[in-house]
Every structure is written in C-alpha cells, then in structure tokens.
Protein backbone atom coordinates (compact mmCIF):
# COMPACT_ATOMS: atom_id res chain seq x y z
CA UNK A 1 29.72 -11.23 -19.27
CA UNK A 2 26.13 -12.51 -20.77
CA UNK A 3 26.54 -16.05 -18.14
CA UNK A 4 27.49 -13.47 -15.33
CA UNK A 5 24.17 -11.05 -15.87
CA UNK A 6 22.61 -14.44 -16.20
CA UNK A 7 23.11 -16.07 -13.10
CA UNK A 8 22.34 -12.79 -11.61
CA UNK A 9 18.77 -13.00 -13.33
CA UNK A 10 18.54 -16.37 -12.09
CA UNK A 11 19.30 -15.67 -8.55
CA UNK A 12 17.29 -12.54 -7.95
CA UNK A 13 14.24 -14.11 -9.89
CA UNK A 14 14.36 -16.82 -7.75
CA UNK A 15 14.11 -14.99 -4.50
CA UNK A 16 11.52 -12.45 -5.58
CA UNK A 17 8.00 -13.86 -3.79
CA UNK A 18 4.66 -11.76 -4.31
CA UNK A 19 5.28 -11.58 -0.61
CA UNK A 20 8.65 -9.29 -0.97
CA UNK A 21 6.84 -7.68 -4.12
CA UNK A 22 4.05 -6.86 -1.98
CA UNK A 23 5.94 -4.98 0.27
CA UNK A 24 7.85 -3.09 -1.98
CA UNK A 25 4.28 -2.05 -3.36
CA UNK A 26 3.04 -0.91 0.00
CA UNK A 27 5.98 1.16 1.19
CA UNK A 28 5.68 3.69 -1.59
CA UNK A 29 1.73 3.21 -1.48
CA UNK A 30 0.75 6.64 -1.77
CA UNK A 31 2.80 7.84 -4.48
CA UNK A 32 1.15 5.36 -7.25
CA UNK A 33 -2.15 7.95 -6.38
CA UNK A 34 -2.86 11.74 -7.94
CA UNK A 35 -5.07 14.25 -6.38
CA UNK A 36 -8.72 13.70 -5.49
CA UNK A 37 -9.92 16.36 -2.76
CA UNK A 38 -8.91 17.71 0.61
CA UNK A 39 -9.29 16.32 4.23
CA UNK A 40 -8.27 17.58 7.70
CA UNK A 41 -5.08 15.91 8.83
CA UNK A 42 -5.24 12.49 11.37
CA UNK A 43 -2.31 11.14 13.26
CA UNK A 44 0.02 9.18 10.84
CA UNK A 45 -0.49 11.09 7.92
CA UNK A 46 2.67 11.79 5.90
CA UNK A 47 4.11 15.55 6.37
CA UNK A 48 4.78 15.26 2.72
CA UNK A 49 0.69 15.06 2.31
CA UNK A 50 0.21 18.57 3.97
CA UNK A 51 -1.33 20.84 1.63
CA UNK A 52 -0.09 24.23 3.37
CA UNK A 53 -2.11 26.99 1.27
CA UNK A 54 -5.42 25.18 2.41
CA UNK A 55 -3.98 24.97 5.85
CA UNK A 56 -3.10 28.43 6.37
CA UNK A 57 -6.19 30.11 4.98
CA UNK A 58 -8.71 27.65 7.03
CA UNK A 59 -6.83 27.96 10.22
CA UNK A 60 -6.52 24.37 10.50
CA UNK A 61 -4.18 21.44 9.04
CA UNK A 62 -5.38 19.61 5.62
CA UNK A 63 -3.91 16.91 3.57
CA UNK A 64 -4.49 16.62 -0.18
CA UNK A 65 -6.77 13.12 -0.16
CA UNK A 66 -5.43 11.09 -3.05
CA UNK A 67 -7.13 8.12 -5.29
CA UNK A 68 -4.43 5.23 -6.70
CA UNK A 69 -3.51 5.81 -10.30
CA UNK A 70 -2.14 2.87 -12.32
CA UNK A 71 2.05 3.74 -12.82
CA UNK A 72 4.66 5.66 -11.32
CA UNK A 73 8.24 6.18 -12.39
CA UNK A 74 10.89 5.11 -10.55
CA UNK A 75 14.63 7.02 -10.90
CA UNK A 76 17.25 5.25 -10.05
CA UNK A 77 20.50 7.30 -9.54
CA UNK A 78 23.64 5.48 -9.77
CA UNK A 79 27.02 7.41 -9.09
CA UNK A 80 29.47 5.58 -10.92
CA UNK A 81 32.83 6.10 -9.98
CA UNK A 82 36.24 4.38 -9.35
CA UNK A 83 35.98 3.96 -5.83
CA UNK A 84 33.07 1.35 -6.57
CA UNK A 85 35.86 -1.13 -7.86
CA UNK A 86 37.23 -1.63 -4.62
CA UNK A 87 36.32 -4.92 -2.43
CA UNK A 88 37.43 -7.14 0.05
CA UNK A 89 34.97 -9.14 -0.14
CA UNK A 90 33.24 -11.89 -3.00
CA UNK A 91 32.49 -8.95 -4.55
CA UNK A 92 33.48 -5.31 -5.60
CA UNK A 93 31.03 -2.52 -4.06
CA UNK A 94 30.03 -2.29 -8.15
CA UNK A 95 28.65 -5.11 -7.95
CA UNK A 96 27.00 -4.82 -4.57
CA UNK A 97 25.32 -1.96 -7.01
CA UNK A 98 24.17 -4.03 -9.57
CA UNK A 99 22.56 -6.34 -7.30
CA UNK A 100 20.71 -3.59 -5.71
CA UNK A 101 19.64 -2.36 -9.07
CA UNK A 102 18.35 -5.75 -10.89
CA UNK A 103 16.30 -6.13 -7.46
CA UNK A 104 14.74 -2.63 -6.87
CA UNK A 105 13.99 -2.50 -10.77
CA UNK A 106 12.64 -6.02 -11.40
CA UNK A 107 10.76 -5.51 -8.59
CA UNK A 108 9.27 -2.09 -10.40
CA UNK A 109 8.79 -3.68 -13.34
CA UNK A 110 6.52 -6.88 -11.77
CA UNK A 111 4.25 -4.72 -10.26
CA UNK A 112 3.14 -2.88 -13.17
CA UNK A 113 5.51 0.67 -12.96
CA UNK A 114 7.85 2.96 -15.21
CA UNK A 115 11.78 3.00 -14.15
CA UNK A 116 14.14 5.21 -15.66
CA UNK A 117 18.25 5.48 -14.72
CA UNK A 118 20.59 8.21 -14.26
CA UNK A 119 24.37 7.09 -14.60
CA UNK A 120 26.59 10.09 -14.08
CA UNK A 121 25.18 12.69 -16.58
CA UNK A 122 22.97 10.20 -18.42
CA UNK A 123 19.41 9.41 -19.03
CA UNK A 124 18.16 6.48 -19.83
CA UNK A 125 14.50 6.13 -20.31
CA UNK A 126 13.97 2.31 -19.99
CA UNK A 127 10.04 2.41 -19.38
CA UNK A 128 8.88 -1.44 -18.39
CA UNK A 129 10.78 -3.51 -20.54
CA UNK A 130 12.81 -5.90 -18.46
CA UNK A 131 15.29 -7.02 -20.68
CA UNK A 132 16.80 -3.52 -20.30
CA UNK A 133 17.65 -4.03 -16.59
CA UNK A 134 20.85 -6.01 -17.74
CA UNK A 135 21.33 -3.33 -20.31
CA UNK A 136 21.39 -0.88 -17.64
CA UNK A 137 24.19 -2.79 -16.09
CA UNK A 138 26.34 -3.48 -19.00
CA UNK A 139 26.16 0.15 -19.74
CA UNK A 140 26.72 1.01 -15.96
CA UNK A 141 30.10 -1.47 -16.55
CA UNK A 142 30.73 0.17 -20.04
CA UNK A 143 31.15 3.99 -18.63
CA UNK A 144 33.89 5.40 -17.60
CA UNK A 145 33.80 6.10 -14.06
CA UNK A 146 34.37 9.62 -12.41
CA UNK A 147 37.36 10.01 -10.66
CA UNK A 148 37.92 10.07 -6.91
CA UNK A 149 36.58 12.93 -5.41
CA UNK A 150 34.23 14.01 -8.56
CA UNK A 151 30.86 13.93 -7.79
CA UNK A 152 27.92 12.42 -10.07
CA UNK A 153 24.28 11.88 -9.74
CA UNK A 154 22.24 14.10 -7.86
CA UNK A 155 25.61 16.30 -7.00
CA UNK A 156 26.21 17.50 -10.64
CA UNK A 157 22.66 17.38 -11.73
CA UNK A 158 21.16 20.58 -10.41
CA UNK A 159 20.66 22.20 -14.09
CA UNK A 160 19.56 18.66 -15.57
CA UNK A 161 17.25 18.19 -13.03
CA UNK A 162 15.37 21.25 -13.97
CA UNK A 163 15.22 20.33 -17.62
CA UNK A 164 14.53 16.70 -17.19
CA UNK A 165 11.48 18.00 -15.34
CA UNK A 166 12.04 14.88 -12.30
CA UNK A 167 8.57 15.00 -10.27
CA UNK A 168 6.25 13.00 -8.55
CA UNK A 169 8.62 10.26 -9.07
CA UNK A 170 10.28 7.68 -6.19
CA UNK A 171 13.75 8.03 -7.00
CA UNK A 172 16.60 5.50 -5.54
CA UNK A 173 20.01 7.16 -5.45
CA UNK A 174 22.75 4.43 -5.30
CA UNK A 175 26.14 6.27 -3.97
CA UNK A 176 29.55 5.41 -2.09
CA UNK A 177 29.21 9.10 -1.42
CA UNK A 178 29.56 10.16 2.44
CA UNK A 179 29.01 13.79 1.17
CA UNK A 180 26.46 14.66 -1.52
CA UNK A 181 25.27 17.86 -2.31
CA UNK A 182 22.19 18.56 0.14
CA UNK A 183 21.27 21.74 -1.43
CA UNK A 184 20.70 19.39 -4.62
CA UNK A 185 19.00 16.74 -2.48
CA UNK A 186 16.38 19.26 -0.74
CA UNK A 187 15.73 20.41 -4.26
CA UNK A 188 14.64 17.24 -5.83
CA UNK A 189 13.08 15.83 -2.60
CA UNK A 190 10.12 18.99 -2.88
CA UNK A 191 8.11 17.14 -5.71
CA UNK A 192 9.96 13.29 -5.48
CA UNK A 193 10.60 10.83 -2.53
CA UNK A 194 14.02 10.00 -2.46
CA UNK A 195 15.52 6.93 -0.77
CA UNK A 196 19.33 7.34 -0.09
CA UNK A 197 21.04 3.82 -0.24
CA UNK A 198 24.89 4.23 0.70
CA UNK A 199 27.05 1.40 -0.32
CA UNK A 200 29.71 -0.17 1.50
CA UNK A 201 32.82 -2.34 1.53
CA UNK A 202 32.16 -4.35 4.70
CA UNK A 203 36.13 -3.90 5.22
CA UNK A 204 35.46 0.60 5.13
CA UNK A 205 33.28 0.26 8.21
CA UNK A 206 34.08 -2.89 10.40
CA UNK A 207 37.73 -2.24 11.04
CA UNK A 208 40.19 -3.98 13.19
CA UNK A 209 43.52 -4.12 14.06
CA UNK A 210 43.29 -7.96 13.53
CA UNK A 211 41.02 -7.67 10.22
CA UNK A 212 43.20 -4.04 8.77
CA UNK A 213 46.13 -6.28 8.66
CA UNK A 214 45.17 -9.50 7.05
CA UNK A 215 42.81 -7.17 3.83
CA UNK A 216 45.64 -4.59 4.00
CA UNK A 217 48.15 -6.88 2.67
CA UNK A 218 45.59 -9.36 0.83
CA UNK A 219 44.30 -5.87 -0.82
CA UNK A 220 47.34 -3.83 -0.91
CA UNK A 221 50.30 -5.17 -0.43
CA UNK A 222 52.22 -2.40 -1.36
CA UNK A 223 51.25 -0.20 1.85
CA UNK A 224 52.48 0.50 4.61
CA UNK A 225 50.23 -0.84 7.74
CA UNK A 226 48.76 2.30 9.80
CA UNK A 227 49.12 2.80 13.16
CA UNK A 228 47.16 1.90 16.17
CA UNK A 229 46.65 5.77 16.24
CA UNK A 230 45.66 6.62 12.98
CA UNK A 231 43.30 3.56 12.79
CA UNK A 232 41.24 4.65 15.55
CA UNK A 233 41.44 8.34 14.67
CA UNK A 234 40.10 6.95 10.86
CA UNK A 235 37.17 4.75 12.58
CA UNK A 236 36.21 7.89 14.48
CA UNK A 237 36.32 9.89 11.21
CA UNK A 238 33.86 7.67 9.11
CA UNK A 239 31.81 6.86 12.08
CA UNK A 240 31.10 10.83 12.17
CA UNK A 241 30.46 11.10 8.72
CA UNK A 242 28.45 8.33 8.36
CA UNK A 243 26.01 10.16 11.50
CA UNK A 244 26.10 13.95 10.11
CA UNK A 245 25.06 12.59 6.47
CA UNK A 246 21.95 10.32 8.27
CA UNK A 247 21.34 13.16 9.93
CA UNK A 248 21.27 15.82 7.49
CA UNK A 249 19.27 13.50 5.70
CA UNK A 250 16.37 12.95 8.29
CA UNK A 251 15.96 16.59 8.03
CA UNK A 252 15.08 16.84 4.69
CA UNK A 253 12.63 13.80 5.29
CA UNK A 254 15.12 11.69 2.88
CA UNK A 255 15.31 7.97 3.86
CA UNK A 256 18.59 6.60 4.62
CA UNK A 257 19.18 2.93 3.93
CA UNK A 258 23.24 1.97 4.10
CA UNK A 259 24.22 -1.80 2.90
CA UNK A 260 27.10 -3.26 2.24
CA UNK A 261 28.45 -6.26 0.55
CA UNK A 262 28.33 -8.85 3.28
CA UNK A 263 24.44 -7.98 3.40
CA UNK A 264 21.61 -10.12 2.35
CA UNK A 265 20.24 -7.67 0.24
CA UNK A 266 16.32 -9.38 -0.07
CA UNK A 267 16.37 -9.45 3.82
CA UNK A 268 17.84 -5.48 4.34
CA UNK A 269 15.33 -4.48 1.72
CA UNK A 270 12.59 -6.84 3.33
CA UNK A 271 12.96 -5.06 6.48
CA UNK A 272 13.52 -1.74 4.97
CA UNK A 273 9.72 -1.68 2.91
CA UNK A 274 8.25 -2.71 5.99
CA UNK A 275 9.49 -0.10 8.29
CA UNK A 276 8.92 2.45 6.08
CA UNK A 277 7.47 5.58 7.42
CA UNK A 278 6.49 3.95 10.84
C-alpha cells in the first residue's frame, strides 16, 4: 500500500510545474479576496460578485470590490461508494479518484491554502499539512463504501452542512453520481463555488457492440451479452442523463467537469483552470 501511495507522490510531483500551479491559482482568483468596497458592474464581472441590496436601492447594478486575502479552504467532497470499484481499464474509477484528489490538493497545499475532506458523513480537517493527502486516501480506501443507490456527500449532508458552517470556501465534489441532490447543491453553492467533477469508467460511456463484448466477458463473464436493442436504448439513457445533470448544473452556476480513467488528468485539469469562467 505505502510503495503504491508512493509512486503516486512521485508521479503527480513530478508533473506539477509553477506553470499548472499558476493556473490553478488564477481560476479561483477571486475567492482568495474578502470585502473591500462597492463598484458599478463592467462586462465580465462574475454574477456571483453582484451585491443585489446595493443594486436595488441605487437603481443600478454593483459588485462588492474585493482585496486578496492570504488562504482559502478548499472542500473536497468525495462520495465513496461501491460502484467506484468497478474498471475496465488500468485502473478502478477509485482510483481515477485518488488521482484527482492528490492533484487538486497538492496543488492547494503549494500555493499557500487550507483543504479539508468530506468522505461520506465525515470531516476531516487536514489544514496544509501534506503528508495528510495520502492519509486522506488510505482512509478514503479504509471506509466502507455506501451501497449502490445510497447517496453520500453533498446528497446526505443537508443538516451537516448547516452545522459545519461550509462558506466562502471552493469546494470540489468528486462523484460517480448522475443524480445528486440539486436542492442540496443550490444550497451550498449560495456562499461556496462548487466544481462538480463526475467520474467515469471509459467503458460506461464509449460503448460498442465491438468493445461491450470483448469488457463484458473480460469483466463479467458470468452475463449474459445484451442486445443490439437494449445497448442502444442504454447509450441513449446515459447520454440523457449525463445532459439534464450538466444542465441542471449550469443553472445553478455550478461547474461541470466529467473525466474518466483513460484521461490525462494534468491536461483535462490544465484546460479546465484556463477556461474557467470565460
């Protein structure tokens, strides 16, 4: 286990430039700032920078004007259950996870900010010390994950949000999940910014009659082959989940980032900081 988390170390570390941590620094810009004074609103300013008491009693739109403060915590939501043992790839959609963690949270923790995690119902309060990153992970691997169908994270964490008192925080909930609970979601998104990242098996999502067959019985070799029928009616399925949840999403002003574990996770997240809010 230890010469597993250790090659991970050694592989992440190796890829993380001040060029990649630089751009993780300037996507979430403005939240590593607290209030200064008011200003009227310009073209390009964030919606979530509105300040709508000022605007409706001076008849005109104002943003809160904000000066940089030196830390800001960082959630990271993990959902931890069975379905992240499947893969049919090099590796399970767990691990996909735990890649995605180590980088997002080393990459916190070099430029000078606070994470904490949320595994199922609990809190761990790590602060900047990185040798808990791998803790995080062997205690994401010691957990016993929720059952298929059960929801964690943000979906059973309505009451616990209110008394863990999550605000002004960037929060990264890791999921499998095609259908959280929004009303949960809209809830923590009015004082947080909240980046959805939806983990894949590259086998759920790029389905063939050619590749079904070949990971069906490498995966499962106990079942049955579908039909050409059910296949497609499946592929239509997802692919209409997979659009109602990014859409549901983009309403709330929640970013939607989906990854999966054929990805190059440095150049998805690369891409990702630097489109962020254009």
């Amino acid at each position: 286990m230890n010469s597993k988390y250790k090659k991970l170390e050694i592989s992440i570390k190796k890829r993380l430039t001040w060029d990649f941590l630089g751009s993780f620094q300037s996507a979430f810009k403005w939240m590593w700032t607290e209030f200064d004074s008011l200003r009227e609103y310009v073209p390009g300013d964030s919606i979530k920078s509105i300040d709508w008491k000022s605007t409706a009693k001076l008849w005109d739109v104002h943003v809160k004007n904000y000066e940089e403060e030196k830390d800001l915590k960082i959630l990271f939501i993990i959902d931890n259950t069975d379905s992240l043992t499947f893969g049919s790839e090099k590796i399970t959609k767990k691990e996909c996870v735990e890649e995605i963690f180590f980088l997002l949270a080393q990459s916190a923790i070099l430029t000078g900010h606070s994470i904490w995690v949320k595994i199922n119902s609990e809190f761990l309060d790590f602060k900047k010390w990185e040798e808990n990153i791998i803790k995080t992970i062997k205690i994401l691997h010691s957990h016993s994950p929720l059952q298929r169908g059960a929801r964690g994270g943000i979906d059973k964490s309505g009451k616990e949000i209110k008394q863990g008192n999550i605000k002004n925080s960037l929060i990264f909930h890791i999921t499998d999940s095609l259908t959280p609970n929004i009303t949960n979601l809209k809830y923590l998104n009015i004082l947080n910014e909240i980046v959805y990242i939806n983990i894949f098996d590259y086998f759920e999502n790029n389905l063939s009659e050619d590749t079904f067959e070949v990971n069906l019985w490498n995966t499962f070799k106990n079942v049955l082959l579908w039909k050409k029928k059910k296949l497609v009616k499946y592929k239509a399925l997802r692919e209409h989940k997979i659009h109602a949840l990014q859409k549901t999403l983009r309403k709330q002003n929640i970013e939607y980032l989906s990854l999966d574990n054929h990805d190059d996770i440095f150049l998805e997240f690369y891409k990702f900081f630097n489109s962020y809010k254009t």
